[in-house]
N, C-alpha and C. Protein backbone atom coordinates (compact mmCIF):
# COMPACT_ATOMS: atom_id res chain seq x y z
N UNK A 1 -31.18 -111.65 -14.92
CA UNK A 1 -31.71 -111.23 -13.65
C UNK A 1 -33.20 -111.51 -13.65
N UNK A 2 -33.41 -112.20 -12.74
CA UNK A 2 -35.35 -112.26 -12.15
C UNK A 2 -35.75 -111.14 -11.89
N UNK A 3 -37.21 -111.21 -11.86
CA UNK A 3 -38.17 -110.11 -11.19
C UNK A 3 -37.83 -109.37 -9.99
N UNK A 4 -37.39 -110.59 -8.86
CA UNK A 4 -36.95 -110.35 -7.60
C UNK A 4 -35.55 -109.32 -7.62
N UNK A 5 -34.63 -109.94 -8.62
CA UNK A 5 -33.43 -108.59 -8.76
C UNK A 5 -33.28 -107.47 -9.04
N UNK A 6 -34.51 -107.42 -10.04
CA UNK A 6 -35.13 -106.23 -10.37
C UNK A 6 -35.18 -105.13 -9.60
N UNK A 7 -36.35 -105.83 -8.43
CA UNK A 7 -36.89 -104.88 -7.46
C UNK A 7 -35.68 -104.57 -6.68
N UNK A 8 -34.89 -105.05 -6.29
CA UNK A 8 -34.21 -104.78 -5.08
C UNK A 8 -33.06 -103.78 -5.69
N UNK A 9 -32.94 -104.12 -7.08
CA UNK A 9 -31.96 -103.21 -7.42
C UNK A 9 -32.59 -101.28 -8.08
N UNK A 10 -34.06 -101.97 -7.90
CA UNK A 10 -34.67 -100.87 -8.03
C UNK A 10 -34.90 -99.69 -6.90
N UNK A 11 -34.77 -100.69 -6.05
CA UNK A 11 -35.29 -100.35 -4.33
C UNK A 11 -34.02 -99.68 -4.35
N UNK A 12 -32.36 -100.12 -4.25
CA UNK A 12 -31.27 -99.72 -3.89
C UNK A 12 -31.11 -98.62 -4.31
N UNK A 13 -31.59 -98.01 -5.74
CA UNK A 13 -31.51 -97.06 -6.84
C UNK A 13 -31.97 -95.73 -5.86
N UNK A 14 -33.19 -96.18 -5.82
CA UNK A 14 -34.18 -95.50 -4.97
C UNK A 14 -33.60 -94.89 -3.37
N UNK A 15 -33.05 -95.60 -3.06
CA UNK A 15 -32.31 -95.62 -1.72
C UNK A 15 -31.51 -94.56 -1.82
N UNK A 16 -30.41 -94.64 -2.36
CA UNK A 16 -29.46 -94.44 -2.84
C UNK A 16 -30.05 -92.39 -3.30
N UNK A 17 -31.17 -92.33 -4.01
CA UNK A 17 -31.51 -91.13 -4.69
C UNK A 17 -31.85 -90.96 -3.94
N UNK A 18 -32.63 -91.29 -2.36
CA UNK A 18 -33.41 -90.40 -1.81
C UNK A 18 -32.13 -89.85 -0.42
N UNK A 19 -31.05 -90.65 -0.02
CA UNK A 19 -30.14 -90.33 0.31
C UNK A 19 -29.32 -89.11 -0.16
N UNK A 20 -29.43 -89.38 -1.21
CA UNK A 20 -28.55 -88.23 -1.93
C UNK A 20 -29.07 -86.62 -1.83
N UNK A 21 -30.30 -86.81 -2.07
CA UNK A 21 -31.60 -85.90 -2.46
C UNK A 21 -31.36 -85.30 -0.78
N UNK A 22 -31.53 -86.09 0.14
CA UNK A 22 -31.53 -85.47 1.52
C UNK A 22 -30.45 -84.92 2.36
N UNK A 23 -29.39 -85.63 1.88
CA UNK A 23 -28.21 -84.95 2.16
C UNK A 23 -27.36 -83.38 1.27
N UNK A 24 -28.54 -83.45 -0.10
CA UNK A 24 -28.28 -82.11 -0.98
C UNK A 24 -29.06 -81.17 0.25
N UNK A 25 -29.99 -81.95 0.94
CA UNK A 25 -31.43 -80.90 0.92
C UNK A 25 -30.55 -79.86 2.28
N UNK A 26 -29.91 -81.26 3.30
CA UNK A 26 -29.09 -80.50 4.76
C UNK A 26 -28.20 -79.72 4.04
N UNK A 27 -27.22 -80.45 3.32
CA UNK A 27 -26.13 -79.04 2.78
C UNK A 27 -26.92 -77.88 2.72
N UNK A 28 -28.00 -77.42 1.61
CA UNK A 28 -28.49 -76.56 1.84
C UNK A 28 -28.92 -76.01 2.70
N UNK A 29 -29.33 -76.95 3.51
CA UNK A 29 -30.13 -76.49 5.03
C UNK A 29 -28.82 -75.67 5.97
N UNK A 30 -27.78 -76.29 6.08
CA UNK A 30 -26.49 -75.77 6.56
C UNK A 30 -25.99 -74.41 6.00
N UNK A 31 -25.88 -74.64 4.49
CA UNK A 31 -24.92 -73.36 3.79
C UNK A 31 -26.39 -72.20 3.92
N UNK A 32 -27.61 -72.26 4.36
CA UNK A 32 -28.19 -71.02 4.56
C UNK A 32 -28.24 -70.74 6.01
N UNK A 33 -27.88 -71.75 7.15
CA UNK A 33 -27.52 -71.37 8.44
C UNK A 33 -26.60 -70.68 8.72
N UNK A 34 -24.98 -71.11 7.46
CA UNK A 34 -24.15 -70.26 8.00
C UNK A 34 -23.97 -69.23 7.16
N UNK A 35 -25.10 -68.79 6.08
CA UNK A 35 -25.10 -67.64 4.92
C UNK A 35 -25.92 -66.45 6.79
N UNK A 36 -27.19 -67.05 6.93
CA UNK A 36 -27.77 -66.40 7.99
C UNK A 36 -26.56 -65.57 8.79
N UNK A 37 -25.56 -66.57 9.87
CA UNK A 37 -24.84 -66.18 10.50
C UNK A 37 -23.43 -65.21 10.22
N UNK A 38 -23.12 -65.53 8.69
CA UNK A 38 -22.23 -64.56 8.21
C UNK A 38 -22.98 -62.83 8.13
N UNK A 39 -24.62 -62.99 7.59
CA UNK A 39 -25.12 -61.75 7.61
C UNK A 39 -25.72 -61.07 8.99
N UNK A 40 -25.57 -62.16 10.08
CA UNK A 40 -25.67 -61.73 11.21
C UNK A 40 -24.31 -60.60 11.54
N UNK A 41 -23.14 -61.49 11.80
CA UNK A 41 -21.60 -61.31 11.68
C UNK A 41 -21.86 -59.59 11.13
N UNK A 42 -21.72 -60.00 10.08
CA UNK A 42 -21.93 -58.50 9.26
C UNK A 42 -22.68 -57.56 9.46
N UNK A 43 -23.72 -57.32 9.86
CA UNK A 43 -24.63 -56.63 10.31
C UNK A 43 -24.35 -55.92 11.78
N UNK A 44 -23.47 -56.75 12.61
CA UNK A 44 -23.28 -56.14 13.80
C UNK A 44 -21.35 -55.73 13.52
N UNK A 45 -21.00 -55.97 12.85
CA UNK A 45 -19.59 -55.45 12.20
C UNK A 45 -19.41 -54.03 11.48
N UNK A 46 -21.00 -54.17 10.88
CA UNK A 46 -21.54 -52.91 10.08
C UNK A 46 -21.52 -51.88 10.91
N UNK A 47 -22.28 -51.56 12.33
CA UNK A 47 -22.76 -51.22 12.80
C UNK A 47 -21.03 -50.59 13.51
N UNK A 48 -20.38 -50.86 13.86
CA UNK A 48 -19.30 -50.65 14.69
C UNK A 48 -18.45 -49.97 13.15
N UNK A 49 -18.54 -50.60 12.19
CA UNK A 49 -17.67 -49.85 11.13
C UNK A 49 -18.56 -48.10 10.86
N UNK A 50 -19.94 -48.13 11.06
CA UNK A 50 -20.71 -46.90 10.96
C UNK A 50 -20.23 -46.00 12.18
N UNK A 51 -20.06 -46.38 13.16
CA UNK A 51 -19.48 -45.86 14.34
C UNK A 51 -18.24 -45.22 14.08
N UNK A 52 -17.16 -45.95 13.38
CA UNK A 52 -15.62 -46.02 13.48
C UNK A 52 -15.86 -44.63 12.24
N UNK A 53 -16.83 -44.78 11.06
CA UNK A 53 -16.40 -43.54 10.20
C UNK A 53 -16.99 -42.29 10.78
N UNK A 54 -18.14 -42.24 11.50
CA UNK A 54 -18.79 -41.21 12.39
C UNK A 54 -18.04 -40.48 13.11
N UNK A 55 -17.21 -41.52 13.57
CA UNK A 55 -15.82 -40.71 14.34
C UNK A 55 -14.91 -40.44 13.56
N UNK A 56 -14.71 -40.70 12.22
CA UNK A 56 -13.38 -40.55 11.56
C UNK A 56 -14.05 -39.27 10.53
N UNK A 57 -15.65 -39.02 10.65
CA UNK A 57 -15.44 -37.86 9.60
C UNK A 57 -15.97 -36.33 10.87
N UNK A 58 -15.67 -37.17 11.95
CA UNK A 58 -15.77 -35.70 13.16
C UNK A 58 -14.43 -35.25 12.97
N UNK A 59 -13.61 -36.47 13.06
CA UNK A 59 -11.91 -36.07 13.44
C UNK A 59 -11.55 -35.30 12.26
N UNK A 60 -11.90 -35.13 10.91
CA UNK A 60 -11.70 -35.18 9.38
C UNK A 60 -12.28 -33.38 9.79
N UNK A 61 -13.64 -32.75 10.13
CA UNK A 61 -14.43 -32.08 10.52
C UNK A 61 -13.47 -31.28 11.42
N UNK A 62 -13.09 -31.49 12.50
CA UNK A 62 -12.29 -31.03 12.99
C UNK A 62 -10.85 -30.65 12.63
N UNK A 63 -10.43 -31.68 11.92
CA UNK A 63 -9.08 -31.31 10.81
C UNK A 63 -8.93 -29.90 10.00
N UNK A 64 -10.49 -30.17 9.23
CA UNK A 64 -10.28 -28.77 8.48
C UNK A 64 -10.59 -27.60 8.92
N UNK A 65 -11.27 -27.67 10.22
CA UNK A 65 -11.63 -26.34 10.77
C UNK A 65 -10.45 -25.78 11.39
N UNK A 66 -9.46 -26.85 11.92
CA UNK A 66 -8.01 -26.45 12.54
C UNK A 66 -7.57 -25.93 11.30
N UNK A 67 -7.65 -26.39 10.40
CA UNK A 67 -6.11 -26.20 8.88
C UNK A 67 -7.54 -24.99 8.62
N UNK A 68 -8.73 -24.49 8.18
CA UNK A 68 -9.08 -23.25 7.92
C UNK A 68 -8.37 -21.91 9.49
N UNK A 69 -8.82 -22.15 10.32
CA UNK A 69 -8.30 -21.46 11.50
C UNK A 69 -6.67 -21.32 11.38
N UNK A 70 -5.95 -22.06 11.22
CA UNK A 70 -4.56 -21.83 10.67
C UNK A 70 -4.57 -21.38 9.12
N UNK A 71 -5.04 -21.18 8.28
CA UNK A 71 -4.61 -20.19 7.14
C UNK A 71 -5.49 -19.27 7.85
N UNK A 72 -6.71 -19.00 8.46
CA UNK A 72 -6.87 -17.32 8.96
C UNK A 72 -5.53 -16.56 9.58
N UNK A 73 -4.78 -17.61 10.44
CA UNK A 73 -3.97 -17.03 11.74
C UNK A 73 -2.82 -16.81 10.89
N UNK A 74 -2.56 -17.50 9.36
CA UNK A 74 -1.76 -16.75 8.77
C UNK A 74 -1.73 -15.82 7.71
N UNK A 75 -2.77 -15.76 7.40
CA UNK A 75 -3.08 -14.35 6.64
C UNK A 75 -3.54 -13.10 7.44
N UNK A 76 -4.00 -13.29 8.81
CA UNK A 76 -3.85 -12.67 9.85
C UNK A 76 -2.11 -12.00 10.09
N UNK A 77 -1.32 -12.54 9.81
CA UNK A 77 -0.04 -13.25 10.38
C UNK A 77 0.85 -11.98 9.51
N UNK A 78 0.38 -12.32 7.79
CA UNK A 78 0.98 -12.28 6.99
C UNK A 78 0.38 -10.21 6.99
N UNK A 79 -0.52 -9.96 7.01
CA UNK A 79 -1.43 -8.69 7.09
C UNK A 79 -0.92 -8.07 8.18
N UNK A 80 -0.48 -8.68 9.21
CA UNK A 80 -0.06 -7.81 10.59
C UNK A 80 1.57 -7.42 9.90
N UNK A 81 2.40 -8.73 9.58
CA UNK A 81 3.09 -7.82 8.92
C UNK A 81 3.73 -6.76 7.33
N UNK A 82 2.90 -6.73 7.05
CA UNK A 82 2.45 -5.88 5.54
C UNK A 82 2.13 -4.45 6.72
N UNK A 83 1.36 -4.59 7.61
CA UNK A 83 0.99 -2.76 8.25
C UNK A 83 2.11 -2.86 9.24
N UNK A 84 2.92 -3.72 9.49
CA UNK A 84 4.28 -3.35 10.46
C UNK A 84 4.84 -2.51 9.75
N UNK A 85 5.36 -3.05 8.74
CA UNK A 85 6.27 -2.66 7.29
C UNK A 85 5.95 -1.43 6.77
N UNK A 86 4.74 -1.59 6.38
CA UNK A 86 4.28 0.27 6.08
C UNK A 86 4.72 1.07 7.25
N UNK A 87 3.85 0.81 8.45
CA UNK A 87 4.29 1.53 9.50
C UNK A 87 5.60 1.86 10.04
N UNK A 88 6.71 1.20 9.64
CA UNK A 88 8.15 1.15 10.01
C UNK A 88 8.59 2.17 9.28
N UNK A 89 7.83 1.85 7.58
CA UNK A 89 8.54 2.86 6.53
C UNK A 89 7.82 4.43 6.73
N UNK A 90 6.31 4.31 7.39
CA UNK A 90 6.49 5.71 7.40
C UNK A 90 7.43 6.32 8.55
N UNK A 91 7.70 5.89 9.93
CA UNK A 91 8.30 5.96 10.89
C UNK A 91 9.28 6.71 10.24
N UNK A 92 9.61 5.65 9.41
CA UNK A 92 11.25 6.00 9.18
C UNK A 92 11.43 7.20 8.21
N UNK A 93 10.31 7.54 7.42
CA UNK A 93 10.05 8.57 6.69
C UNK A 93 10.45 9.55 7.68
N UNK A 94 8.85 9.78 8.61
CA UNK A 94 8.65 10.77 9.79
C UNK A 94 10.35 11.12 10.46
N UNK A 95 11.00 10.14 10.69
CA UNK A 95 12.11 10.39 11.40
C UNK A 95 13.43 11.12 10.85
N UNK A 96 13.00 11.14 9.48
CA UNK A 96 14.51 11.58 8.21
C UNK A 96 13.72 12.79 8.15
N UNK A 97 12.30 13.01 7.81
CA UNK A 97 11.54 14.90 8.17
C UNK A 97 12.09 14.86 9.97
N UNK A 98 12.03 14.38 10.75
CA UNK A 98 11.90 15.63 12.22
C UNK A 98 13.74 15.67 11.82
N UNK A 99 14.50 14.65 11.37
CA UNK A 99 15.81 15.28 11.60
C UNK A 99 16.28 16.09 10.99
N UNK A 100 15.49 16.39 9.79
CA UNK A 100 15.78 17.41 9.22
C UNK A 100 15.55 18.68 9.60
N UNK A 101 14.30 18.63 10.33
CA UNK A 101 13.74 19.89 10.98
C UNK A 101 14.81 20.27 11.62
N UNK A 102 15.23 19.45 12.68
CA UNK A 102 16.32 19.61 13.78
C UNK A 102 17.45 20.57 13.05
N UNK A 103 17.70 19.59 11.83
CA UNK A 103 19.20 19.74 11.51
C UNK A 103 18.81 21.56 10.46
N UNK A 104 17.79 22.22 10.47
CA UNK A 104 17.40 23.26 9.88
C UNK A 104 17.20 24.27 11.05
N UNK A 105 16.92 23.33 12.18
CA UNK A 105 17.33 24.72 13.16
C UNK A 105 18.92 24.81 13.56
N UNK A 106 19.21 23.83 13.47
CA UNK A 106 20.49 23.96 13.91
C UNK A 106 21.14 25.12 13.08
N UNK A 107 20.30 24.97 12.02
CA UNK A 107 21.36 25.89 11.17
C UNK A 107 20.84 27.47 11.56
N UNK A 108 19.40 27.53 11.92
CA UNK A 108 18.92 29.06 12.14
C UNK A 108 19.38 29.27 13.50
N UNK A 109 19.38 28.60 14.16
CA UNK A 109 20.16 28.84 15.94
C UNK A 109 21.17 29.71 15.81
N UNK A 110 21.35 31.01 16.48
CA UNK A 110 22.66 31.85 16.63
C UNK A 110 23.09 31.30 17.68
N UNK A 111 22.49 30.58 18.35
CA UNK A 111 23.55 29.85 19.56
C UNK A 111 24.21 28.62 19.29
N UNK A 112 23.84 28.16 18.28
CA UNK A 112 24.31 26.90 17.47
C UNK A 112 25.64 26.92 17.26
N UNK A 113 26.57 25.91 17.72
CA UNK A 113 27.68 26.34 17.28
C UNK A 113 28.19 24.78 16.49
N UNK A 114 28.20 25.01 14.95
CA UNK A 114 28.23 24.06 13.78
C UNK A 114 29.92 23.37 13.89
N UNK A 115 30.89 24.06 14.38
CA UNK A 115 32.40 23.24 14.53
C UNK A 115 31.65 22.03 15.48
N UNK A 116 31.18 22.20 16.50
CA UNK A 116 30.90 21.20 18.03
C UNK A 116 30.52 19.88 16.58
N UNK A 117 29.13 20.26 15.94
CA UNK A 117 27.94 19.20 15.15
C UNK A 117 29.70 18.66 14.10
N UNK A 118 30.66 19.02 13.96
CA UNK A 118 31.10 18.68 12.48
C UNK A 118 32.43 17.87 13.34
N UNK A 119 32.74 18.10 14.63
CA UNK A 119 33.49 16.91 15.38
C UNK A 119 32.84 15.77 15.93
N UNK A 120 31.27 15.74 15.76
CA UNK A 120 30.82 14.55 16.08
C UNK A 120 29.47 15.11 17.52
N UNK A 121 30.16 16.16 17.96
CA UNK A 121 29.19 16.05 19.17
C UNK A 121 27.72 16.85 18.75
N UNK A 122 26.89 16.54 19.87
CA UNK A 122 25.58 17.23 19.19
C UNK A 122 25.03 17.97 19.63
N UNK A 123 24.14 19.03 19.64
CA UNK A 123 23.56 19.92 20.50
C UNK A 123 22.20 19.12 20.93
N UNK A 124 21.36 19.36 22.42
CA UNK A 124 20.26 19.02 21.97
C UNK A 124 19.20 21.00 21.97
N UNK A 125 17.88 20.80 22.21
CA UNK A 125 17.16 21.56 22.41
C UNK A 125 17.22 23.19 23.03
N UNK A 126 18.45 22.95 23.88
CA UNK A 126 18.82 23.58 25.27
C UNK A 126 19.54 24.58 24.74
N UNK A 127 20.21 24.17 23.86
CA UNK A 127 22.23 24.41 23.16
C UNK A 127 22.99 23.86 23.70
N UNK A 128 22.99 22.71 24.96
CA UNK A 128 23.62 22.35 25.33
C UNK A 128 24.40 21.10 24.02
N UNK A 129 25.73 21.16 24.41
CA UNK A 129 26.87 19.88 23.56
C UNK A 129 26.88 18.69 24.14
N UNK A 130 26.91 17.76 23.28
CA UNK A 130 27.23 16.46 24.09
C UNK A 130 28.30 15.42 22.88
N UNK A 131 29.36 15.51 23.91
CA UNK A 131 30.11 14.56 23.36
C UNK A 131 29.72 13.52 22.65
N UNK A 132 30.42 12.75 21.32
CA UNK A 132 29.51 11.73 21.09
C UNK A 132 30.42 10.09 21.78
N UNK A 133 29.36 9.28 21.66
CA UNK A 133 29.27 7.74 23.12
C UNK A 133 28.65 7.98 23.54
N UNK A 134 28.49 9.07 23.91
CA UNK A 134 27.34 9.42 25.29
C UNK A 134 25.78 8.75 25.10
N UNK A 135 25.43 8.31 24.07
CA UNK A 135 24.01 7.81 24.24
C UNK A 135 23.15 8.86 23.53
N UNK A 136 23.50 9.83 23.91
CA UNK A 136 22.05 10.90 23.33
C UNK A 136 22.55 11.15 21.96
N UNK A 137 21.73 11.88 21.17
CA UNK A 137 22.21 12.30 19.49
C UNK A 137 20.31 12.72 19.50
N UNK A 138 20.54 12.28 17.88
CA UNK A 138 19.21 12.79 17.38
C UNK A 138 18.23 11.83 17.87
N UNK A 139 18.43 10.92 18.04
CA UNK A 139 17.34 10.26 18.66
C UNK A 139 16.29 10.68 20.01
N UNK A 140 17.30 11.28 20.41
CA UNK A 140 17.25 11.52 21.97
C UNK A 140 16.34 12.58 21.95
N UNK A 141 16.53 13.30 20.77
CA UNK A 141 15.96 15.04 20.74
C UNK A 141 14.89 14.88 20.60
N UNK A 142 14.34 14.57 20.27
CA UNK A 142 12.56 14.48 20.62
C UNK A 142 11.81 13.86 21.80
N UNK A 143 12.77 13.54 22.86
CA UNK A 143 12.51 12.88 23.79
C UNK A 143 11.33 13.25 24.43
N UNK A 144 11.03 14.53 24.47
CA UNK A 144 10.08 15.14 25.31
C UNK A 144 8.69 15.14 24.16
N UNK A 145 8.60 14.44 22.75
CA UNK A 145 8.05 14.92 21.94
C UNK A 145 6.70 13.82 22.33
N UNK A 146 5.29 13.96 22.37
CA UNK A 146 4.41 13.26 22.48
C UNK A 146 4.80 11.74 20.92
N UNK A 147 4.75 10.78 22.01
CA UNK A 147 4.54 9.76 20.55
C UNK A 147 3.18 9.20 20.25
């Protein structure tokens, strides 16, 4: 090869590298246009995902104040009936004392007449008898009694 081949194949070399060199330089120039636009993308994606949990830790916020307000309303629930229950059992206490009372006058009553009480029927207050069906009994006898 001459001088002259030299150059030109020097020149081509040259060509060739500064081509290369400039088309590395746009790729780059490109892959940070669309690095830019992905962190654009993201940034306003961000912004709507900050939104979406804002609302998802109100709804979350609201969740547990419902589920605390429902275990109050059932230990509320559970407490109303614990003093039913007492209250039933003293009732029912109170009610086995007044029938006894009853059933202790019956026995001091000289107007009492104990065959009527031992066929079923009952006296009330009065001395009056009452067949039994009839509705009234011991229940009845305190009717007039303040509750």
């Amino acid at each position: 090869m001459n001088g002259k081949g030299w150059l030109w194949l020097i020149l081509i070399v040259v060509v060739i590298v500064a081509v290369v060199v400039m088309m590395g330089r746009q790729r780059k120039t490109r892959q940070a246009e669309r690095a830019d636009s992905l962190r654009s993308e993201a940034g306003e994606q961000s912004s709507l995902v900050r939104q979406r949990e804002s609302k998802a830790a109100e709804v979350d916020a609201r969740a547990r104040a419902a589920q605390a307000e429902s275990d109050a309303k059932a230990a509320e629930a559970e407490r109303l009936a614990l003093t039913a229950g007492r209250q039933k059992a003293e009732a029912s206490r109170q009610r086995s004392d007044v029938d006894d009372q009853f059933r202790k006058a019956d026995e001091v009553d000289p107007h009492h007449d104990s065959s009527l009480a031992e066929e079923g029927t009952t006296s009330d207050r009065s001395g009056h008898t009452t067949p039994p069906g009839t509705g009234t009994g011991t229940d009845d006898r305190d009717a007039g009694t303040p509750r």
